[in-house]
N, C-alpha and C. Protein backbone atom coordinates (compact mmCIF):
# COMPACT_ATOMS: atom_id res chain seq x y z
N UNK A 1 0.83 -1.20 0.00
CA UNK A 1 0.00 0.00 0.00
C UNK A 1 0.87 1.25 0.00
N UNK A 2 0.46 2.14 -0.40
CA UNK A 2 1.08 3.58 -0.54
C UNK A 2 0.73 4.13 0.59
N UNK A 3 2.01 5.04 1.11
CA UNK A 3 1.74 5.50 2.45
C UNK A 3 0.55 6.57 2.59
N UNK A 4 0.16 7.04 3.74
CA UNK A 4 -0.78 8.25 3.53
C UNK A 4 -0.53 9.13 4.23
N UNK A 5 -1.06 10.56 3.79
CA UNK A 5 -0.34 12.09 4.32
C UNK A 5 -1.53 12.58 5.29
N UNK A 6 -1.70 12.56 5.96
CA UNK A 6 -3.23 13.54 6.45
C UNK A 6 -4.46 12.87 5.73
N UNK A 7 -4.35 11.22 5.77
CA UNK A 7 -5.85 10.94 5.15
C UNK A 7 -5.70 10.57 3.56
N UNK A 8 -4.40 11.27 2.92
CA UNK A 8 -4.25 11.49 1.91
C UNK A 8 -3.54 10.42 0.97
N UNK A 9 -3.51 9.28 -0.40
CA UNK A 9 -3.09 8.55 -0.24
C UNK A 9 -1.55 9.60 -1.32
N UNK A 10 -0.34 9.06 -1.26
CA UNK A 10 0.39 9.66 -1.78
C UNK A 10 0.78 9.41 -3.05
N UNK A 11 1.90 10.36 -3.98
CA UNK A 11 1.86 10.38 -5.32
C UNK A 11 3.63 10.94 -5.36
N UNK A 12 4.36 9.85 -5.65
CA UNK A 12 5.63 9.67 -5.72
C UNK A 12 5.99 9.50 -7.37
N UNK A 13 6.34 10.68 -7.74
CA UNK A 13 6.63 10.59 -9.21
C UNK A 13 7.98 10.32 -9.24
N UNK A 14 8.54 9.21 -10.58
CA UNK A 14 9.24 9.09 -10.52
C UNK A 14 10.25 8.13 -9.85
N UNK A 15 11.25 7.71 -9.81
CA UNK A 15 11.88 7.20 -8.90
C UNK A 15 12.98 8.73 -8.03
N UNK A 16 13.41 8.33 -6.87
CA UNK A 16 13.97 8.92 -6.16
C UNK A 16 14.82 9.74 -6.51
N UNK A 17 15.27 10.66 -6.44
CA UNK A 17 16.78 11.54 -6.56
C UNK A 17 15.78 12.78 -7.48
N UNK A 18 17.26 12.99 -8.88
CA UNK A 18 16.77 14.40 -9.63
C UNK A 18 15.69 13.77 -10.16
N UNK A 19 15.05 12.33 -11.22
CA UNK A 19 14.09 12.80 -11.60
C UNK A 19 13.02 12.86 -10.96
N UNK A 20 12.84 12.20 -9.49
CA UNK A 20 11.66 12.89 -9.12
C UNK A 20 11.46 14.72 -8.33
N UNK A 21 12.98 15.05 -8.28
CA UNK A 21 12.76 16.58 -8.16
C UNK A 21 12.31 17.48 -8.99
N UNK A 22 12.71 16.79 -10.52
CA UNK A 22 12.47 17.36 -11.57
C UNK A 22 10.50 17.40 -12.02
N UNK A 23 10.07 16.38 -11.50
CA UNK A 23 8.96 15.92 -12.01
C UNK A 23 8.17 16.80 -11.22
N UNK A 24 8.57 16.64 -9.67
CA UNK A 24 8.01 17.69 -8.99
C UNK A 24 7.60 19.21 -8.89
N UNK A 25 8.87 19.76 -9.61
CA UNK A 25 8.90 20.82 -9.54
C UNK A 25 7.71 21.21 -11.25
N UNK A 26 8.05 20.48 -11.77
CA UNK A 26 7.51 20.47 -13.25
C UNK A 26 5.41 20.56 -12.36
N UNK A 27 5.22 19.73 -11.53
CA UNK A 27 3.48 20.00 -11.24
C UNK A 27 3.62 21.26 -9.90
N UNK A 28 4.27 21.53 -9.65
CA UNK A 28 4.67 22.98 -8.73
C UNK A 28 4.44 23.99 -9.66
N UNK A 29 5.13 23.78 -10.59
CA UNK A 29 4.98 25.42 -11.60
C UNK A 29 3.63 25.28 -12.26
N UNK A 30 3.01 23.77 -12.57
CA UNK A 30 1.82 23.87 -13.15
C UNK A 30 1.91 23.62 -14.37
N UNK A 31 3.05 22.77 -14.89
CA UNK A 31 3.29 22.19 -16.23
C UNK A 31 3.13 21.21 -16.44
N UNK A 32 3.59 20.66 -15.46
CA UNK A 32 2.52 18.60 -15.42
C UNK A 32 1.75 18.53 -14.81
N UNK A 33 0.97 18.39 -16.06
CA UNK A 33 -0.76 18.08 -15.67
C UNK A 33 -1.23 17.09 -15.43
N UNK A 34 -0.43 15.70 -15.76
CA UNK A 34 -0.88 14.35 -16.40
C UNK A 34 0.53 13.68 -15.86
N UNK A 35 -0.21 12.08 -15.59
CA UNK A 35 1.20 11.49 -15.19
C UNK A 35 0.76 10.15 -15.43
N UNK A 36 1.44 9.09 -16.13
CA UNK A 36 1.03 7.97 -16.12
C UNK A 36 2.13 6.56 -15.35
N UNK A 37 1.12 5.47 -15.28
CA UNK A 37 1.57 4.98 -14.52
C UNK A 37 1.05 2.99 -15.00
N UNK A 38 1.82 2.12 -15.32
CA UNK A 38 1.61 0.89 -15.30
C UNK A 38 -0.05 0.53 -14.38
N UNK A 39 -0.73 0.01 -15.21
CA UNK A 39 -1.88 -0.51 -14.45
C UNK A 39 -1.49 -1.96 -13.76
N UNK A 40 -0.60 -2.80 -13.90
CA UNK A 40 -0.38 -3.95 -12.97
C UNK A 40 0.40 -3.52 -11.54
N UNK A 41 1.07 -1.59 -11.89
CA UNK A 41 1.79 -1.36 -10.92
C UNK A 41 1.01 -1.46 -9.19
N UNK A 42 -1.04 -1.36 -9.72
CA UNK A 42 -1.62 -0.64 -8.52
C UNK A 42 -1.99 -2.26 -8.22
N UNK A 43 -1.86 -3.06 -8.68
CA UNK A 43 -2.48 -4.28 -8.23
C UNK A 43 -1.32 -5.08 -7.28
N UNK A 44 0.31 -4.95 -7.70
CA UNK A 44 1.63 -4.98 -7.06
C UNK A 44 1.26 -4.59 -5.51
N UNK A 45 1.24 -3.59 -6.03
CA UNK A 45 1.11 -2.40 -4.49
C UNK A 45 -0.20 -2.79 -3.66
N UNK A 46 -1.07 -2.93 -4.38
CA UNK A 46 -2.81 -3.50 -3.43
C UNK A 46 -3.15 -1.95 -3.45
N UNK A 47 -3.40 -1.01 -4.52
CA UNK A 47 -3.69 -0.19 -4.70
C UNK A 47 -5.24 0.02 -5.55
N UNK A 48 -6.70 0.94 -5.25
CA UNK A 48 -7.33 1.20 -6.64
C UNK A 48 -7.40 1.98 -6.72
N UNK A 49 -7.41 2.16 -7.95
CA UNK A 49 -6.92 3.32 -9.33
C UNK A 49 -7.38 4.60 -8.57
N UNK A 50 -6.58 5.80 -8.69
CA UNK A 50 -7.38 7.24 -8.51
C UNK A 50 -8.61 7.36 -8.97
N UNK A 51 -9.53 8.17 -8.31
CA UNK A 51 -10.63 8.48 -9.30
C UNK A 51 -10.78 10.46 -9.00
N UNK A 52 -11.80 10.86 -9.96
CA UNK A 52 -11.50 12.17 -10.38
C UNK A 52 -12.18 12.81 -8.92
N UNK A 53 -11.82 13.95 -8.57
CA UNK A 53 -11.77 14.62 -7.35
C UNK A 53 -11.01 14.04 -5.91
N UNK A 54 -10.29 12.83 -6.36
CA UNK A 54 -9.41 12.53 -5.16
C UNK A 54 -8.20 13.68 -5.06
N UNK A 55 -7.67 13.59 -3.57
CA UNK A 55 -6.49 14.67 -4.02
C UNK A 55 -5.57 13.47 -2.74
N UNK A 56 -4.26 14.13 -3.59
CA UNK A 56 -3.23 12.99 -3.31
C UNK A 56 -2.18 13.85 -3.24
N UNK A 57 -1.25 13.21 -1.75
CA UNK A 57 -0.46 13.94 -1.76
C UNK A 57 1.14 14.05 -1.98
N UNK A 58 1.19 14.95 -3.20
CA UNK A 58 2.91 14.94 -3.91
C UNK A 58 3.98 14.95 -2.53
N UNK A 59 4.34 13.98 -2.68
CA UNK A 59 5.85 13.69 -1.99
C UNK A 59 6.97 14.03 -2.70
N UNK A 60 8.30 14.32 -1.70
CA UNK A 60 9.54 14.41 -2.40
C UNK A 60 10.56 12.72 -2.05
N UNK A 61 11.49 13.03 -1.96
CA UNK A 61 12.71 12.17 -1.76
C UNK A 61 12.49 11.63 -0.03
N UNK A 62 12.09 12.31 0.47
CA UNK A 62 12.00 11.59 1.97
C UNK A 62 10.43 11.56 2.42
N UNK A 63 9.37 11.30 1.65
CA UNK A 63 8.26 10.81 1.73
C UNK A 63 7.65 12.35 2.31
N UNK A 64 8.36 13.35 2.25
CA UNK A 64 7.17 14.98 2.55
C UNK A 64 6.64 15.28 1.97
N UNK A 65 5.67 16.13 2.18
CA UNK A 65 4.82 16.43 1.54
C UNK A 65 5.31 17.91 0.68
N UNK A 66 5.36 17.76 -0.57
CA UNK A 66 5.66 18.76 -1.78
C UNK A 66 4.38 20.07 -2.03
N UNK A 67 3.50 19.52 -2.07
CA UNK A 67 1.90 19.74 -2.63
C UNK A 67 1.03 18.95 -2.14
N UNK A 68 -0.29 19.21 -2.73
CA UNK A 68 -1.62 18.54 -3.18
C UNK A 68 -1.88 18.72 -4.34
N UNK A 69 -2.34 17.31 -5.08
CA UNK A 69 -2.86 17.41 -6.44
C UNK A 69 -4.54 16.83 -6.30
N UNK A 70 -5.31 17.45 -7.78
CA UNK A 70 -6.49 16.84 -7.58
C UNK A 70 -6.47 16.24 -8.70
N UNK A 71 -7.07 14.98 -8.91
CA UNK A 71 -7.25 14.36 -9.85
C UNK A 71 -8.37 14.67 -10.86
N UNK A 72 -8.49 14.97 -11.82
CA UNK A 72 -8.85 15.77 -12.99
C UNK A 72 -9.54 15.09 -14.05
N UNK A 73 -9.12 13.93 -13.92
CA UNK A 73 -9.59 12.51 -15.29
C UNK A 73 -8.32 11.52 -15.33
N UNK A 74 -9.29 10.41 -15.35
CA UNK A 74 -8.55 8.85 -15.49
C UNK A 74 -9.20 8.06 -16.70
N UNK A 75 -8.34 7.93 -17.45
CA UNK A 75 -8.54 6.33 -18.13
C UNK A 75 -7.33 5.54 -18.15
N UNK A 76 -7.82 4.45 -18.53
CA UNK A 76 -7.13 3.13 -19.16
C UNK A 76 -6.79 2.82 -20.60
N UNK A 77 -5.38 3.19 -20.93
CA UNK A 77 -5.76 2.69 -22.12
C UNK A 77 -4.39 1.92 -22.41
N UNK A 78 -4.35 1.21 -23.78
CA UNK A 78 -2.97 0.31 -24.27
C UNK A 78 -1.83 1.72 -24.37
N UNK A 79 -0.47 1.09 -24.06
CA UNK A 79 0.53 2.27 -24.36
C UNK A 79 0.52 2.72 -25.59
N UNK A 80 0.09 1.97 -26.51
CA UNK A 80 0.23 2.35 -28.27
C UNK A 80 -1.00 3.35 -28.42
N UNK A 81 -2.02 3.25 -27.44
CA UNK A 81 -3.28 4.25 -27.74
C UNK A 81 -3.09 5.24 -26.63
N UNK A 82 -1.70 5.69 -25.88
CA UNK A 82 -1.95 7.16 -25.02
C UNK A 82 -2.21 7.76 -25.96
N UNK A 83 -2.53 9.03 -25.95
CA UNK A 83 -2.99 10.26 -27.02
C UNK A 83 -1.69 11.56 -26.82
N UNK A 84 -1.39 11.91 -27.24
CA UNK A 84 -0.19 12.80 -27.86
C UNK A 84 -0.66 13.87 -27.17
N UNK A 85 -2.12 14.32 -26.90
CA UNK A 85 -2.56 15.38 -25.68
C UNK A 85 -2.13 15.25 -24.37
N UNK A 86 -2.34 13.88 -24.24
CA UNK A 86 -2.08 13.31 -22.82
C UNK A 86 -0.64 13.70 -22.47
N UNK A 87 0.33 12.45 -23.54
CA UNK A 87 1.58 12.81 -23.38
C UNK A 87 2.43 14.11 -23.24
N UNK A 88 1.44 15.09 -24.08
CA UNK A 88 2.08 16.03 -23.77
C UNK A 88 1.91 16.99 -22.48
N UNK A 89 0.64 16.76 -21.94
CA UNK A 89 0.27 16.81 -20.46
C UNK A 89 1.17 17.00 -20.09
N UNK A 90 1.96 15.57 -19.91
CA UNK A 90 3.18 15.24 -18.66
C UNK A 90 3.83 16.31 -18.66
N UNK A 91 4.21 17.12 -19.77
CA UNK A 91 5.43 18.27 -19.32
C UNK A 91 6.38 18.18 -19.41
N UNK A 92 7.52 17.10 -19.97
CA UNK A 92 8.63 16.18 -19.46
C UNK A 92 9.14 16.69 -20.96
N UNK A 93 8.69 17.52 -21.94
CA UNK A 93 9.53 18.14 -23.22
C UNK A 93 9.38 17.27 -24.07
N UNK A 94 9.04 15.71 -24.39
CA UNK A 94 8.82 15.50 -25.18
C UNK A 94 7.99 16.03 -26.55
N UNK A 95 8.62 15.95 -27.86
CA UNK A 95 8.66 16.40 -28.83
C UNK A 95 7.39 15.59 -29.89
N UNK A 96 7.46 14.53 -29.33
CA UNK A 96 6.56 13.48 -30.34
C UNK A 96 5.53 12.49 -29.39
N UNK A 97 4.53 11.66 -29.98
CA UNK A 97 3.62 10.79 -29.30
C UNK A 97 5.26 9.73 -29.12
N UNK A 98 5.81 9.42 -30.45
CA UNK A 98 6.84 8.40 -30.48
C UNK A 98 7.96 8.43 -29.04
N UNK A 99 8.74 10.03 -28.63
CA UNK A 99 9.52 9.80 -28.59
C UNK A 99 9.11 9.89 -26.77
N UNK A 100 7.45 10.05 -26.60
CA UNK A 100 7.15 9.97 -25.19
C UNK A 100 7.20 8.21 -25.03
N UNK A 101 6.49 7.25 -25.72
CA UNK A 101 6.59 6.38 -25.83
C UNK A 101 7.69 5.61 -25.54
N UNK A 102 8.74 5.78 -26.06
CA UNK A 102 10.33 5.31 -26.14
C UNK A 102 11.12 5.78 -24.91
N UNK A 103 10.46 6.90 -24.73
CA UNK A 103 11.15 7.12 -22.65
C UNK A 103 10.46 6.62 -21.67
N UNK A 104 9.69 6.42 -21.95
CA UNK A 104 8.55 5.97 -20.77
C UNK A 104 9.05 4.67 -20.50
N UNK A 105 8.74 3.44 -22.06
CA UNK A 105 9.31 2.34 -22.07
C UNK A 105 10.19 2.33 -21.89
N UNK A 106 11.46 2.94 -21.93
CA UNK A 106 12.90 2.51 -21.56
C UNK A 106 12.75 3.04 -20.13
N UNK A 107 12.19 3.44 -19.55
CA UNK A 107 12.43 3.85 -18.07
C UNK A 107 11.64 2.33 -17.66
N UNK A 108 10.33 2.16 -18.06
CA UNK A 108 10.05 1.27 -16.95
C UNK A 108 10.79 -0.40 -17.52
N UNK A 109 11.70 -0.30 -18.43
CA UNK A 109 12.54 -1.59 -18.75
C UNK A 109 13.45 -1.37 -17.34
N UNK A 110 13.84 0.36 -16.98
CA UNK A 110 15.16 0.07 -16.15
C UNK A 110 15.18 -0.49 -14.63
N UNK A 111 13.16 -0.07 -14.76
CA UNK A 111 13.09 -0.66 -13.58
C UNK A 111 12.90 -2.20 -13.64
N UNK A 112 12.52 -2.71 -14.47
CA UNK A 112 12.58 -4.25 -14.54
C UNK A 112 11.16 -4.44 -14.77
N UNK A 113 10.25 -3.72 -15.36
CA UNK A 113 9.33 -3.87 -15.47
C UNK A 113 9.02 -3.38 -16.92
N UNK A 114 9.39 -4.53 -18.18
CA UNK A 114 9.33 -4.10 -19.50
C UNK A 114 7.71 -3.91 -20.03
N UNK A 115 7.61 -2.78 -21.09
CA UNK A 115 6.50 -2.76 -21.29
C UNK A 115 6.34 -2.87 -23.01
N UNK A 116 5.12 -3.31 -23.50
CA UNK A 116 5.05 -3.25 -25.10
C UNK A 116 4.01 -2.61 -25.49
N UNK A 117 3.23 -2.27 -26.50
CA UNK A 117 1.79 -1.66 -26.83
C UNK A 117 1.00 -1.77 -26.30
N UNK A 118 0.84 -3.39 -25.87
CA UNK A 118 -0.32 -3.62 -25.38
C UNK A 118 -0.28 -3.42 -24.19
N UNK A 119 0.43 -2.96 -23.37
CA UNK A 119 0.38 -2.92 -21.64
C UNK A 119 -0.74 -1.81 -21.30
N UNK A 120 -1.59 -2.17 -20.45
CA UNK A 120 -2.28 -0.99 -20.24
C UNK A 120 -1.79 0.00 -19.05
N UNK A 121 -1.99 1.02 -19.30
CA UNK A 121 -1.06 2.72 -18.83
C UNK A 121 -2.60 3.52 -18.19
N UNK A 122 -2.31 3.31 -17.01
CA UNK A 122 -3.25 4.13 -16.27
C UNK A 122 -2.69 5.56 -16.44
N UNK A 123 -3.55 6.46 -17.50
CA UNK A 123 -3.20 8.16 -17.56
C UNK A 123 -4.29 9.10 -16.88
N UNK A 124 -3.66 9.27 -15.89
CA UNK A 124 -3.84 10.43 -14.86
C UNK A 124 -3.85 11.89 -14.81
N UNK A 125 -4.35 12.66 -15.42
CA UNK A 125 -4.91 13.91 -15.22
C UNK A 125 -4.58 14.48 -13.75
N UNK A 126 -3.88 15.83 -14.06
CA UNK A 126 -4.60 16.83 -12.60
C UNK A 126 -3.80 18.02 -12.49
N UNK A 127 -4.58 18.37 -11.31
CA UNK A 127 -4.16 19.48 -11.09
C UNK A 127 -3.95 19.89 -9.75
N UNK A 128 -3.05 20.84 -9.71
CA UNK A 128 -2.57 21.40 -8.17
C UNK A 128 -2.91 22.29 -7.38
N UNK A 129 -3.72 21.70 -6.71
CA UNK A 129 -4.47 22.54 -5.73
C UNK A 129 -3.28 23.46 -4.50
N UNK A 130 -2.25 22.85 -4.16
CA UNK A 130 -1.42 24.04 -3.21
C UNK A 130 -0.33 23.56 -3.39
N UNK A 131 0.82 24.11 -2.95
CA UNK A 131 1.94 23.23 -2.50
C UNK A 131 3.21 24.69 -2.63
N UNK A 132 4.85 24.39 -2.71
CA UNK A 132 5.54 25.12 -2.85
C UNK A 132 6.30 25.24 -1.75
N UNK A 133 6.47 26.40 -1.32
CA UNK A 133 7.41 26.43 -0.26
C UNK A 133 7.07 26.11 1.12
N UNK A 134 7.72 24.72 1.96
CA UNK A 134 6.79 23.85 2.76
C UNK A 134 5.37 23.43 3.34
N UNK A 135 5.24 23.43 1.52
CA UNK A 135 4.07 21.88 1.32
C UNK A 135 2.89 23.07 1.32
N UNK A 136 1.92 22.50 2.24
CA UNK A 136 0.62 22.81 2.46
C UNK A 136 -0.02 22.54 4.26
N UNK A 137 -0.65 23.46 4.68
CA UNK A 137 -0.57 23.78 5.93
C UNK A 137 -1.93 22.57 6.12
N UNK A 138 -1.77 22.13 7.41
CA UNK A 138 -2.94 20.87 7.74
C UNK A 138 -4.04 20.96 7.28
N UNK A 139 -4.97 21.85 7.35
CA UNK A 139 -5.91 22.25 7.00
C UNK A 139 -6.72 22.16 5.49
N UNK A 140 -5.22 22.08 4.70
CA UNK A 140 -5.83 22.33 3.48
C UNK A 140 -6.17 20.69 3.19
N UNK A 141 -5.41 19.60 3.49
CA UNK A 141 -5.27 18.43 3.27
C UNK A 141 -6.67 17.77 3.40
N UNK A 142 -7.44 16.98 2.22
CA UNK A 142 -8.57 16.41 2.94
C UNK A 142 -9.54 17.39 2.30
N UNK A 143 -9.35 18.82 1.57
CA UNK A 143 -10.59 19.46 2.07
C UNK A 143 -11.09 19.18 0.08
């Protein structure tokens, strides 16, 4: 299970170090909108899927709290059918549907978890309700 912040279940982009600082800071400024994620990853974990108006809370490198995001829209779809809107959601500079495709997959090969067309890619929508310079005050969490 994914840990929880104030009630909140959490949202760890990335693996640890720069790219999840990078990823972070990228839904801080309000440029990643969208984030996707292996659908066998939430069944691993004993996780179900976000749904739209949950808010979840962005962690950094030592499990703090970064932000709050709200979830915005979810589907399911094969990696060969994300949509080039979506991808470009993420924020991450990709140039093409192709060349989001080809990083994504080579990242989750490095984790040991290879993927092909057909894998289905839970794509996640949202948006950031607070966060920035230490996090978000108790209150807001939950509401």
């Amino acid at each position: 299970m994914w840990p929880r912040i104030g009630g909140l279940r959490t949202l760890a982009l990335g693996t640890p170090g720069e790219l999840r600082t990078t990823l972070n800071t990228l839904v801080l400024a309000g440029v990643k909108t969208a984030t996707a994620g292996r659908l066998a990853y939430y069944a691993e974990e004993g996780e179900e899927l976000e749904h739209v108006g949950e808010r979840l809370a962005l962690v950094d490198d030592d499990d703090a709290l970064a932000g709050v995001v709200e979830v915005t829209g979810l589907e399911v779809v094969r990696l060969a059918d994300v949509s080039w809107d979506f991808a470009h959601s993420e924020g991450e500079g990709d140039r093409s549907i192709e060349e989001w495709r080809a990083g994504h997959s080579a990242y989750w090969a490095r984790l040991g978890t290879p993927v092909d067309d057909d894998t289905p890619i839970v794509c996640v929508r949202l948006r950031l309700v607070s966060g920035g310079e230490g996090g978000v005050a108790s209150g807001d969490l939950g509401t």
